[in-house]
Protein backbone atom coordinates (compact mmCIF):
# COMPACT_ATOMS: atom_id res chain seq x y z
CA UNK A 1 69.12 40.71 -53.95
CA UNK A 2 71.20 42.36 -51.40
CA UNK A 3 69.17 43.68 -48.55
CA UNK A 4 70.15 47.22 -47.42
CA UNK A 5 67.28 48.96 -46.45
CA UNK A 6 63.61 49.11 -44.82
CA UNK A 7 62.51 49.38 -48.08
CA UNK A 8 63.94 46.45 -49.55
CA UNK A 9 62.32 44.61 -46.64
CA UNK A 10 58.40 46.35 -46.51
CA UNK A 11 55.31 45.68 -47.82
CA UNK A 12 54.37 48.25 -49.90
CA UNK A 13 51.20 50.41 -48.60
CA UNK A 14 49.38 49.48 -51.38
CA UNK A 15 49.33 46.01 -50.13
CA UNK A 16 48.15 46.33 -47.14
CA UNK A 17 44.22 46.52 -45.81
CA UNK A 18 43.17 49.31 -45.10
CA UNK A 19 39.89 50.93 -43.65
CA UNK A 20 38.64 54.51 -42.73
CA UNK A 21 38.79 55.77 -39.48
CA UNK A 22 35.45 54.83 -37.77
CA UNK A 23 34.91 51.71 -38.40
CA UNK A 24 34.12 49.13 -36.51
CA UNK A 25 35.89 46.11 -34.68
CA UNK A 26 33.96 43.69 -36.91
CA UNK A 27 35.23 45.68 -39.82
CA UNK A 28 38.90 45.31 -39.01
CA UNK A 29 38.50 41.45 -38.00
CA UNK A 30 36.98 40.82 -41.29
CA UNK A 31 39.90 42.45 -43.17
CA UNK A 32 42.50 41.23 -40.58
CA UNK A 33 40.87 37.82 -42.12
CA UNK A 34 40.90 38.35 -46.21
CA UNK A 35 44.28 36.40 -47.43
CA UNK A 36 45.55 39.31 -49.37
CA UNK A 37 46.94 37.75 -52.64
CA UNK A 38 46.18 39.33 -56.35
CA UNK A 39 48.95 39.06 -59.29
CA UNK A 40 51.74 39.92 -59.01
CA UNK A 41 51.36 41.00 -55.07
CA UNK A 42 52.57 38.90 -51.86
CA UNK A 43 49.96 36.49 -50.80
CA UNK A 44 50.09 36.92 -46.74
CA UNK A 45 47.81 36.69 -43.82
CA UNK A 46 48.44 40.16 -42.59
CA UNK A 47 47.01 40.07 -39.17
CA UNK A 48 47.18 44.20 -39.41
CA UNK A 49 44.88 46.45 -40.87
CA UNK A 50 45.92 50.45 -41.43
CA UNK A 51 43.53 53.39 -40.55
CA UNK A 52 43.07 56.20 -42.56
CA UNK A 53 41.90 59.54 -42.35
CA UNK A 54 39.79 61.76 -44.00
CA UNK A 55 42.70 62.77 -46.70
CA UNK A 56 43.34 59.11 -46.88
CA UNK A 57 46.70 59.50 -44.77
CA UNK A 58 47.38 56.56 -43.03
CA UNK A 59 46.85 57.72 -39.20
CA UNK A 60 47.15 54.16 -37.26
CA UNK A 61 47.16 50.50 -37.44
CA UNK A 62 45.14 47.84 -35.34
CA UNK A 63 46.79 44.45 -34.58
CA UNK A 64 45.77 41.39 -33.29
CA UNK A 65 46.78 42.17 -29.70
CA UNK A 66 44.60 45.40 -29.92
CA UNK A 67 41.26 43.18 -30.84
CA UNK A 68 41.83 41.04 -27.93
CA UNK A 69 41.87 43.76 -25.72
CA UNK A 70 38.75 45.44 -26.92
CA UNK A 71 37.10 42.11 -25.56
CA UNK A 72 37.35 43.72 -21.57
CA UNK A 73 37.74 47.26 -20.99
CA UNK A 74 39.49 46.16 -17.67
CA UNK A 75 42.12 44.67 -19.60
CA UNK A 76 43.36 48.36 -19.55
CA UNK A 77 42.45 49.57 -16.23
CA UNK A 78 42.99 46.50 -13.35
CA UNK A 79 46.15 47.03 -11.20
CA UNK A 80 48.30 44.38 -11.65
CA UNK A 81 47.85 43.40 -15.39
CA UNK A 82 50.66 45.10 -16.28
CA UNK A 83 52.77 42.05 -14.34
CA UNK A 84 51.24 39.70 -17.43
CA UNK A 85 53.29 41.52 -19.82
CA UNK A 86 56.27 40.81 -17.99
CA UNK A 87 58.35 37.68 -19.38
CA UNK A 88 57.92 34.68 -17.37
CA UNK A 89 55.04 35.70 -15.30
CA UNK A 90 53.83 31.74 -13.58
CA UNK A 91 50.53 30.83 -14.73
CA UNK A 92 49.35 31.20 -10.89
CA UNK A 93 50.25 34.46 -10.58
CA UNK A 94 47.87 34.98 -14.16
CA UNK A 95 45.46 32.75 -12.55
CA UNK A 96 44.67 34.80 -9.62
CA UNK A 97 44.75 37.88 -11.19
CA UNK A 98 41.94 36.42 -13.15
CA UNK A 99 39.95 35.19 -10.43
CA UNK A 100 39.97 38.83 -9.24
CA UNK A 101 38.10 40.03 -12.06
CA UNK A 102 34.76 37.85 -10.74
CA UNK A 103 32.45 35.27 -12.22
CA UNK A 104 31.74 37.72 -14.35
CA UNK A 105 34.61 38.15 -16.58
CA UNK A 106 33.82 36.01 -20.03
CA UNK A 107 35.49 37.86 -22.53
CA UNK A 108 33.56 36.28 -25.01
CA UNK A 109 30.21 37.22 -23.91
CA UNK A 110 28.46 40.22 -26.09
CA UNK A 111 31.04 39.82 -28.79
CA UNK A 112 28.84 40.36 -30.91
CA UNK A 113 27.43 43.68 -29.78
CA UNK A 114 31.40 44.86 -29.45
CA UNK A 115 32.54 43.93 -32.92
CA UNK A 116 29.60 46.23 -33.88
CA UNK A 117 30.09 48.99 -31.23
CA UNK A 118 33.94 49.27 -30.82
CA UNK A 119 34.97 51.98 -33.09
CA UNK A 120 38.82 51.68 -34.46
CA UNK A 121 39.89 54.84 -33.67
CA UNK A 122 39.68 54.05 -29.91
CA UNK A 123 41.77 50.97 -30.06
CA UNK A 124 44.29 51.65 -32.91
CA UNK A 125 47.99 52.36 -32.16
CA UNK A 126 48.81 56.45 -33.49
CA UNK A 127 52.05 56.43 -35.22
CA UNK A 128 54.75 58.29 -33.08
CA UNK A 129 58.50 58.53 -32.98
CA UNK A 130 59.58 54.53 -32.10
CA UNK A 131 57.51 52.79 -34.24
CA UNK A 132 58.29 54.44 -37.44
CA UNK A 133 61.52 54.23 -39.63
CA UNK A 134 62.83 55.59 -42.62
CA UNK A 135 62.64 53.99 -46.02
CA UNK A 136 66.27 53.97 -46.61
CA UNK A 137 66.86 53.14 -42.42
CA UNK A 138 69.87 50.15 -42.68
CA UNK A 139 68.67 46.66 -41.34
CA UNK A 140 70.83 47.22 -37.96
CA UNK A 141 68.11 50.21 -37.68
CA UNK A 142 65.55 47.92 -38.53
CA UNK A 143 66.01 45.43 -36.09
CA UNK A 144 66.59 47.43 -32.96
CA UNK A 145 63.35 48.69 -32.47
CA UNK A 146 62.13 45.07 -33.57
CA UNK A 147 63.93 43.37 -30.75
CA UNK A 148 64.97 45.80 -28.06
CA UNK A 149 61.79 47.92 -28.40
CA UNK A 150 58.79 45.27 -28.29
CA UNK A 151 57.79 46.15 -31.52
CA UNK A 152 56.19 43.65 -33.85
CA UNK A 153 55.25 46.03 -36.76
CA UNK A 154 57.02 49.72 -37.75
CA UNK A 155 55.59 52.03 -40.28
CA UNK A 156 57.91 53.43 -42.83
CA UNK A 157 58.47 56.40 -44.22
CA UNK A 158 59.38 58.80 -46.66
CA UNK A 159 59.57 62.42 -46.87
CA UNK A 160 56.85 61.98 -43.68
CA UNK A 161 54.67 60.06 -45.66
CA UNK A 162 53.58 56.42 -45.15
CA UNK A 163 54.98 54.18 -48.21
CA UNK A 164 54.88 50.67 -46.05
CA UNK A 165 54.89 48.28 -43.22
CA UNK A 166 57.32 46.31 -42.05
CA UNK A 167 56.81 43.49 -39.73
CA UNK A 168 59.03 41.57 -37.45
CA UNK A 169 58.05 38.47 -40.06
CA UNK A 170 59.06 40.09 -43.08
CA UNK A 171 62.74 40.70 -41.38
CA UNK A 172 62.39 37.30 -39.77
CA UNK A 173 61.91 36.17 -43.14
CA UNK A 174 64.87 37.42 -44.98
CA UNK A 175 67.05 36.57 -42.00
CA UNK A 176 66.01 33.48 -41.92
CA UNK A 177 66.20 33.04 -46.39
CA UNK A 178 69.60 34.31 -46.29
CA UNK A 179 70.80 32.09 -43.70
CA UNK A 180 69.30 28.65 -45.80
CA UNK A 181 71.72 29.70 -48.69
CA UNK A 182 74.82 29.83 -46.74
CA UNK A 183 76.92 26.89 -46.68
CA UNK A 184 77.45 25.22 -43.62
């Protein structure tokens, strides 16, 4: 199969987890979790779960990079993190700005109490203009965003309605399945 378009690439909505907005962390983890495999569907580990809303709309998505920033709030709020997202930051420089924090940073400690607490609506990304796509966007559309933009996951759409996901994987993927069956 020739691939032309986000659609030929996506997982269909209807494969994907999905849970109402307000629930919790623990929620999400759990589903982030569940190998999602049935007949007939993709069996994945779709570290992703979609939000919905109350008309069942899909109105954001929570990845693994969102639950491990739910573990401190000062992840979000301590000048200078926003250096560790910068490629090739030395593990010094990440090492200090740890030991800032205080003895008392343990991101593990109350995890429990979070998972239960932390709602998803405060740590789910909101679909907006650079991480969505069309259904019938070409791959060259497909992979800019992917590469130039940071973005590991796009939601597509159709008619302004969620029909999928697509992930930098699932592209990976058919890059990489189209390049075994050349012959070099």
């Amino acid at each position: 199969m020739a691939i032309k378009t986000a659609s030929d690439l996506m997982v269909p909505l209807e494969e994907i987890s999905k849970l109402p907005s307000g629930a919790s962390l623990a929620e999400a983890v759990g589903l982030m979790e569940a190998v999602q495999c049935s007949m007939g569907l993709r069996c994945s580990r779709r570290h992703v779960v979609l939000v919905t809303g109350d008309t069942d709309a899909v109105v954001g998505w929570l990845g693994m990079r969102d639950v491990l920033t739910s573990l401190d709030p000062r992840y979000h709020t301590r000048k200078g993190l926003e250096q560790i997202r910068a490629p090739g930051i030395h593990p010094d420089e990440i090492r200090t700005l740890v030991e800032s924090f205080g003895a008392s940073l343990s991101p593990l400690e109350g995890i429990c109490e979070k998972a239960a607490r932390v709602r998803v609506d405060d740590l789910m990304h909101r679909p907006g203009g650079d991480d969505t796509i069309e259904a019938d966007a070409s791959l060259d559309e497909v992979v800019i965003p992917l590469v130039n933009g940071g973005h590991r996951l796009l939601i597509v759409q159709r008619d302004g309605r969620t029909v999928g996901v697509l992930s930098l994987e699932d592209v990976f993927e058919a890059v990489s399945e189209a390049i075994q069956r050349c012959e070099v």
